[in-house]
Every structure is written in C-alpha cells, then in structure tokens.
N, C-alpha and C. Protein backbone atom coordinates (compact mmCIF):
# COMPACT_ATOMS: atom_id res chain seq x y z
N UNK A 1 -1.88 6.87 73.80
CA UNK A 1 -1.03 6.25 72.81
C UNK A 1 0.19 5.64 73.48
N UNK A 2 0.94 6.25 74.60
CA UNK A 2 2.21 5.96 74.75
C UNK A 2 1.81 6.06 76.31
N UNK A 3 2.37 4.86 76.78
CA UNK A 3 2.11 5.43 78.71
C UNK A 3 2.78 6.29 78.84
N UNK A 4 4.40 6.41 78.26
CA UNK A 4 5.45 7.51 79.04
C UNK A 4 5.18 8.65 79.01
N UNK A 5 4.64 9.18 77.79
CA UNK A 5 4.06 10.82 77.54
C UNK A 5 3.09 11.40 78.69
N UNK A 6 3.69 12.53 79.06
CA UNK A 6 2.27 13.19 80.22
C UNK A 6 1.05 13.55 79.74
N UNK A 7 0.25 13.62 79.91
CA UNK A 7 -0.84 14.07 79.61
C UNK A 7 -1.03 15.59 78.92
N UNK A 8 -1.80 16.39 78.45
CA UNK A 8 -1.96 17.26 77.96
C UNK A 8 -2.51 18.80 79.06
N UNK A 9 -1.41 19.76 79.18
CA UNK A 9 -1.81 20.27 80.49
C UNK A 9 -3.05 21.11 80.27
N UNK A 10 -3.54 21.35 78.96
CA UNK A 10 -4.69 22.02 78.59
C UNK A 10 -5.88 21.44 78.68
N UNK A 11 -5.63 20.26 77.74
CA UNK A 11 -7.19 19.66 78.51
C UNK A 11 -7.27 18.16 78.91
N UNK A 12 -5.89 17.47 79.46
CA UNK A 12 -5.54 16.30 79.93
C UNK A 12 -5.71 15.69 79.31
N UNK A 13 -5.74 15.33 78.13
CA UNK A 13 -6.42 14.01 77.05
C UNK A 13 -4.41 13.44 77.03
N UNK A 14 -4.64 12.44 76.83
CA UNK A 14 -4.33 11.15 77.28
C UNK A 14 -3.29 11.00 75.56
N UNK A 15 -3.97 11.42 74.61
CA UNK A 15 -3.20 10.97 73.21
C UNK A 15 -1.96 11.99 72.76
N UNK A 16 -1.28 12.52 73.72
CA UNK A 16 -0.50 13.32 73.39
C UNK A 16 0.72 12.61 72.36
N UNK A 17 1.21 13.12 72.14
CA UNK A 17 2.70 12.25 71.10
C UNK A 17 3.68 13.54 70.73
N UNK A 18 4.96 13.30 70.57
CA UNK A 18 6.24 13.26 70.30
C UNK A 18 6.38 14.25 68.85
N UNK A 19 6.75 15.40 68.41
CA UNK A 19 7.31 15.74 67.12
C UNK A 19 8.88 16.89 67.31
N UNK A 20 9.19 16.26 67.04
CA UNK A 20 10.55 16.83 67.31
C UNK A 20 11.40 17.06 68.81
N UNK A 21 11.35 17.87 69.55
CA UNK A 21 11.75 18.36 70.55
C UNK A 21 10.17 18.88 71.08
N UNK A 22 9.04 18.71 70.70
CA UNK A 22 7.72 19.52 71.28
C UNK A 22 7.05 18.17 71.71
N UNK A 23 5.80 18.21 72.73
CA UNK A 23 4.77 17.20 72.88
C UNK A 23 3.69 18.30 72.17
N UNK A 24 2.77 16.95 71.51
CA UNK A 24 1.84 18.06 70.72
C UNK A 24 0.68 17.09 71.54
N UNK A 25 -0.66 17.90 71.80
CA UNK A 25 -1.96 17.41 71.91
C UNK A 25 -3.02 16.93 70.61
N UNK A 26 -3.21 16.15 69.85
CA UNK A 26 -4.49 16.21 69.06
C UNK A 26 -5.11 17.08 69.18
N UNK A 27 -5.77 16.95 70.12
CA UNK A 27 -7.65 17.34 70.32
C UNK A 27 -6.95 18.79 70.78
N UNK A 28 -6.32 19.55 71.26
CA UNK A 28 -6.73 20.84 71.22
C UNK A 28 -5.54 21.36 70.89
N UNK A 29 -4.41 20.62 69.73
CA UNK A 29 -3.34 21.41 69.75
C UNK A 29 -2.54 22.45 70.00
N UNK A 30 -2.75 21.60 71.59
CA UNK A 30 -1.26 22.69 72.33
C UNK A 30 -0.12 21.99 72.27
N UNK A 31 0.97 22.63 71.88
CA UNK A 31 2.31 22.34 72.13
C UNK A 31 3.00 22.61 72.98
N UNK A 32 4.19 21.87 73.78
CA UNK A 32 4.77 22.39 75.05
C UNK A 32 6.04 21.39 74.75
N UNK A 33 6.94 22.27 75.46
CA UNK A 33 8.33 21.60 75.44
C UNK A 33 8.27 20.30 76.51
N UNK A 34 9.10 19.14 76.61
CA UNK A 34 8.93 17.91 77.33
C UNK A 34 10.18 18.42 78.42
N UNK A 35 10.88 19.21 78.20
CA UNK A 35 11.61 19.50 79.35
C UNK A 35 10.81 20.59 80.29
N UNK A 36 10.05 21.55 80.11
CA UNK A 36 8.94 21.81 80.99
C UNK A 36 8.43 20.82 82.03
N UNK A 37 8.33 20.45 81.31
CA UNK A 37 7.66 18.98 82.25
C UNK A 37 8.44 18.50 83.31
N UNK A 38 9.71 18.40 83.22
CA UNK A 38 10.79 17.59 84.29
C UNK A 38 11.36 18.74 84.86
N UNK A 39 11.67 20.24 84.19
CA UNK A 39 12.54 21.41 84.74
C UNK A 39 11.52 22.52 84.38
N UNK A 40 10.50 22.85 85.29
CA UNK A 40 10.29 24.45 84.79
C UNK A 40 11.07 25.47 84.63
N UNK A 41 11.64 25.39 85.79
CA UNK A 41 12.82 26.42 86.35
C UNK A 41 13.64 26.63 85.31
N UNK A 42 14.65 25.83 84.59
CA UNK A 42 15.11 25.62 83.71
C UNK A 42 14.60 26.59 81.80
N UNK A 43 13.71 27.12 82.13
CA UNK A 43 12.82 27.70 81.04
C UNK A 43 13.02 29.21 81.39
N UNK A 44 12.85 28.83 82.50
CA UNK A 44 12.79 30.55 83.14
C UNK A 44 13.68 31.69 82.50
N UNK A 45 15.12 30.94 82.24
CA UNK A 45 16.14 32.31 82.08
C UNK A 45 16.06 32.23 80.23
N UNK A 46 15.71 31.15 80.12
CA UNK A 46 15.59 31.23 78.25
C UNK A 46 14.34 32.02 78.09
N UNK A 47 13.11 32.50 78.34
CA UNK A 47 12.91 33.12 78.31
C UNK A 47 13.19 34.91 78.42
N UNK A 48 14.10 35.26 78.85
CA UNK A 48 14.74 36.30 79.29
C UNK A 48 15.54 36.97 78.56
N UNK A 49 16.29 36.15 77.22
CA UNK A 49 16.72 35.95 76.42
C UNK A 49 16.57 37.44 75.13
N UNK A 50 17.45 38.77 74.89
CA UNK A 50 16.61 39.53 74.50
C UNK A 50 17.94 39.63 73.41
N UNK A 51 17.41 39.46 71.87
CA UNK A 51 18.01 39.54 70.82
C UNK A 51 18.01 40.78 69.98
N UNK A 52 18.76 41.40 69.02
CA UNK A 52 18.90 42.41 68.55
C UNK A 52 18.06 41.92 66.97
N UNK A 53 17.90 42.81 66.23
CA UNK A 53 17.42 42.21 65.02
C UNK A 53 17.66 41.64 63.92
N UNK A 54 19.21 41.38 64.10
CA UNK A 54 19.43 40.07 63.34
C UNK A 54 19.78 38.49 63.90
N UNK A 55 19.10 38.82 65.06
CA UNK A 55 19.54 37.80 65.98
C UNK A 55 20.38 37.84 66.86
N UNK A 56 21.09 38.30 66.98
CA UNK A 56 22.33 38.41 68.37
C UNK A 56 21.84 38.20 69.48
N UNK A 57 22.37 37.59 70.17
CA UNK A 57 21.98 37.62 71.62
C UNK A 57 22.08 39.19 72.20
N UNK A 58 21.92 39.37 73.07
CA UNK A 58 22.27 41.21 73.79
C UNK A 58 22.43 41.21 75.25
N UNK A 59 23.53 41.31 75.93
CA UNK A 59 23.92 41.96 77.00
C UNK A 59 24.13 43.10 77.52
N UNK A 60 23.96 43.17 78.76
CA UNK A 60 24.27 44.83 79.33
C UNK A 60 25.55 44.99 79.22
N UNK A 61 25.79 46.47 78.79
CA UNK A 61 27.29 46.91 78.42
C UNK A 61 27.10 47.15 76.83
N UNK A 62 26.57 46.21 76.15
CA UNK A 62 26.99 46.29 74.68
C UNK A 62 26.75 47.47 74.32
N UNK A 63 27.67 47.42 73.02
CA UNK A 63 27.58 48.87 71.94
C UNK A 63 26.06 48.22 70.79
N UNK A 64 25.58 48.91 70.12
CA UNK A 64 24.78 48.52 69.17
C UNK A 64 24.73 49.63 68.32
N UNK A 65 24.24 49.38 67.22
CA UNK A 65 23.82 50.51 66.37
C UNK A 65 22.12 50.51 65.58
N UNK A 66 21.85 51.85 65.75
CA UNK A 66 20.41 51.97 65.04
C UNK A 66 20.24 51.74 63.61
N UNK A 67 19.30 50.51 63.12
CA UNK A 67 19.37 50.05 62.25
C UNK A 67 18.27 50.64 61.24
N UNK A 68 17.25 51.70 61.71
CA UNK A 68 16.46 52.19 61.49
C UNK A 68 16.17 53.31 61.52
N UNK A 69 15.60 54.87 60.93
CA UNK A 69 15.41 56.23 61.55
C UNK A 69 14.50 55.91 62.29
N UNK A 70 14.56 56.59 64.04
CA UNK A 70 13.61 56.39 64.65
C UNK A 70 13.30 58.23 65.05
N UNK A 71 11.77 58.16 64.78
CA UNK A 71 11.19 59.67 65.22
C UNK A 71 10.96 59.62 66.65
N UNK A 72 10.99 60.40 67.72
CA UNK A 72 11.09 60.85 68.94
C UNK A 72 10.06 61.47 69.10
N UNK A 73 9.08 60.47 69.96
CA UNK A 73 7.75 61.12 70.42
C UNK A 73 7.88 62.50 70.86
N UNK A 74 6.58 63.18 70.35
CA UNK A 74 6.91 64.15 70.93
C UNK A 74 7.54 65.53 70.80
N UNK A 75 8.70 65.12 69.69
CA UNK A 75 9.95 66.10 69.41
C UNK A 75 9.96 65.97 67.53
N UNK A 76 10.53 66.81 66.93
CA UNK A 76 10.67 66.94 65.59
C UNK A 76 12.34 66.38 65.39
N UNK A 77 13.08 65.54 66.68
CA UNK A 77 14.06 65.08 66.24
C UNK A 77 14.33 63.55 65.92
N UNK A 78 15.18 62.84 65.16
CA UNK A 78 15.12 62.07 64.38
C UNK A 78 16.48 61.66 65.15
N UNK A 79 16.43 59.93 65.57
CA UNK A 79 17.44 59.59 65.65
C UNK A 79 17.58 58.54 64.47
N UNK A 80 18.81 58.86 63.89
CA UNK A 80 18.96 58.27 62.45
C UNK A 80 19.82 56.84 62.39
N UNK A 81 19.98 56.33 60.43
CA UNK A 81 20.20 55.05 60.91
C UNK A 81 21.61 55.18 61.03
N UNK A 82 22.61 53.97 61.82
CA UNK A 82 23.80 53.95 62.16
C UNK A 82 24.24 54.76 63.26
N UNK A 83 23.49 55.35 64.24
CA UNK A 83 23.41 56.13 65.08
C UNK A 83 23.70 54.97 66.20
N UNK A 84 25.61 55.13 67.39
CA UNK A 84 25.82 54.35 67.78
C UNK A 84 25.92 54.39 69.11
N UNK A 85 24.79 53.80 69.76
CA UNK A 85 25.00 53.54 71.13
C UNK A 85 25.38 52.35 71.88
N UNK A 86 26.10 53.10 73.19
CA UNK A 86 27.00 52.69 74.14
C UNK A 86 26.59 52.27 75.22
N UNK A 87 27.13 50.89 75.71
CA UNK A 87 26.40 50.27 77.26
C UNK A 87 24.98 50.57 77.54
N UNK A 88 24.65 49.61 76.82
CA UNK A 88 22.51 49.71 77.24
C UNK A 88 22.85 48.66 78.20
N UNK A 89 21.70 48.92 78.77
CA UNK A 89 21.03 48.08 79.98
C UNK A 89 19.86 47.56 79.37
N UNK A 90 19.79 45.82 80.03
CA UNK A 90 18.56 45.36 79.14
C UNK A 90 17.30 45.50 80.59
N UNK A 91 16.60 45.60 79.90
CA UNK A 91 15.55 45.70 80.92
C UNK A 91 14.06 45.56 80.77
N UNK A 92 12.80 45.38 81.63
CA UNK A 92 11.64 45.09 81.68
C UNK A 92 10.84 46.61 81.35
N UNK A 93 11.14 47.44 79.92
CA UNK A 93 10.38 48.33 79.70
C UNK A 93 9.04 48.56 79.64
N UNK A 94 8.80 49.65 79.12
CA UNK A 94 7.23 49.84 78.57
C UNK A 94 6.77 49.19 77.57
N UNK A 95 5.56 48.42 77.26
CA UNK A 95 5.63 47.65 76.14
C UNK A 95 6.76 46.84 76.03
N UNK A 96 7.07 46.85 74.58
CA UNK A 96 8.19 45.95 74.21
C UNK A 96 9.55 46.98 74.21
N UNK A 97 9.51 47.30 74.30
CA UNK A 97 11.20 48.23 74.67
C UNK A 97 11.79 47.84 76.24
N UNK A 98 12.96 47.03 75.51
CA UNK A 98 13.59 46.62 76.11
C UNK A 98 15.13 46.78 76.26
N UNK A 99 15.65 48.08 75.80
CA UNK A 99 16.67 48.57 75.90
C UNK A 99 16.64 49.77 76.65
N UNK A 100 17.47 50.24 78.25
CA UNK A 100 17.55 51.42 78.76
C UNK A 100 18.89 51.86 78.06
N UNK A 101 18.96 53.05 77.63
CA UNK A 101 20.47 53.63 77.00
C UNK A 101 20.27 55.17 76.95
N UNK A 102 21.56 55.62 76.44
CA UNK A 102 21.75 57.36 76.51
C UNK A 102 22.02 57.54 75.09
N UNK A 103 21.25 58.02 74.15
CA UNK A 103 21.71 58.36 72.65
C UNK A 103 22.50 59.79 72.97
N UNK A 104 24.02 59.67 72.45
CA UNK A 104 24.48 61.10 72.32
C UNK A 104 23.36 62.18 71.67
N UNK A 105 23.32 63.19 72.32
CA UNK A 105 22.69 64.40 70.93
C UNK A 105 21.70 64.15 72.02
N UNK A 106 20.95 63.15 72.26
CA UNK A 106 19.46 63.29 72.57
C UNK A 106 18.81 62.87 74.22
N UNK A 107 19.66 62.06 75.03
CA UNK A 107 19.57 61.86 76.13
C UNK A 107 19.34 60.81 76.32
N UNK A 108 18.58 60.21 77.52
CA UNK A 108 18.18 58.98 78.30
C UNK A 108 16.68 58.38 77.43
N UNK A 109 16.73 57.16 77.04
CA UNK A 109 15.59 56.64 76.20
C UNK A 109 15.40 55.17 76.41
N UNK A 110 14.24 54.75 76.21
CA UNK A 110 14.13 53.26 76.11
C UNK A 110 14.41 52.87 74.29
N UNK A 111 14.96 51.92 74.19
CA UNK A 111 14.19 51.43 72.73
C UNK A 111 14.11 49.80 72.62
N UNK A 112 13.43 49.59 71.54
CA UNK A 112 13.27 48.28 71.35
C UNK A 112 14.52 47.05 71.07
N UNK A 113 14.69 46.40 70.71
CA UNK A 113 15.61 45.26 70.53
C UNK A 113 15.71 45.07 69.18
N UNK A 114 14.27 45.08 68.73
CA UNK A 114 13.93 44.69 67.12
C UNK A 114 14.43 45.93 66.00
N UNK A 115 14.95 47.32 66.48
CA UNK A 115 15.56 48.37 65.77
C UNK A 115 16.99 48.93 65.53
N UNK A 116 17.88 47.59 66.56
CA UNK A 116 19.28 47.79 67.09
C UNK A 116 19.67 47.16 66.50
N UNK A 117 21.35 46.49 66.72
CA UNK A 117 21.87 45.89 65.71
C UNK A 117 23.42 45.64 66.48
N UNK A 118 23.79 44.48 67.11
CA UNK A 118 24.85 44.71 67.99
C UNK A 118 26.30 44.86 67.04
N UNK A 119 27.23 45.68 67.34
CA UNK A 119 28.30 45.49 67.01
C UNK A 119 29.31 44.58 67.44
C-alpha cells in the first residue's frame, strides 16, 4: 500500500498500514509499535515499567499499602487490607510477583504489584 511502511515482521506481507501510534498487518493481524522499528533499545526500559493497582508507577524505596487480605501460603496468617509496607524493592520474582519487601508482624515476602497501592 505505502512504500514507507516496513513490512510485516510476522509474515512480511507488504500491505501493512498506519492506525494510530501501531503498524497493523491485514493478513495476519499483528500489531507492533513503528518506533520498534527505528529504536528497539528504546522499548526495552518501558517494558520494565512495574505499576501498583491503580496505576502508579512503582519505585524502589516506596511505601505502599495492601489493598487486599492476602492469606500466607502455608501459614493460617492473614496479611490484611491497609497493611503498610516500607521500601520494597522491585524485582524479577516468581511468577508475577514483583515486589521484594518485609511486612512488619510477618517477615521477608515477595508480592505482586496488582495487590499494593502506592502512597
């Protein structure tokens, strides 16, 4: 359709086109960002990107609070909601837990991103 558009990296077809900020393929609708294309590198750290559950961005250091009762594998104890922890570390957990932190009362734990809530 357009010479300038790259090709389609899935299955090279040629009719790619333009919708918003995405290149979309027809024939096997894949979508991919057009700055991929000129900056991979550039993708890299937005990916990395680890939000709390109403959206916040999240850095190491932050305070957050538990937005949820969470049960403790394992144990009959309950960390409850509004329960507030101090300086997590974000990190490449198990699964999707991506918070290293120390809950008072209960010790050293991973938790998720999607159960926190930054202050």
């Amino acid at each position: 359709m357009n010479d300038s558009l790259p090709p389609c990296p899935e299955c090279s077809s040629e009719y790619t086109y333009e919708m918003g900020a995405l290149l979309v393929c027809p024939e096997c609708a894949h979508e991919w960002s057009a700055s991929a294309e000129t900056d991979a590198e550039a993708d890299a750290p937005a990916a990395a990107v680890i939000k709390d559950a109403v959206g916040n961005v999240l850095a190491d250091g932050d305070t957050v609070t538990v937005v949820k009762d969470l049960k403790i594998k394992g144990s009959s104890t309950v960390i409850k909601v509004g329960t507030k922890v101090r300086g997590i570390r974000l990190v490449n957990g198990v699964g999707d837990h991506d918070i290293d932190c120390k809950v008072d009362g209960v010790g050293p734990m991973q938790l998720k991103s999607s159960v926190v809530k930054k202050i």
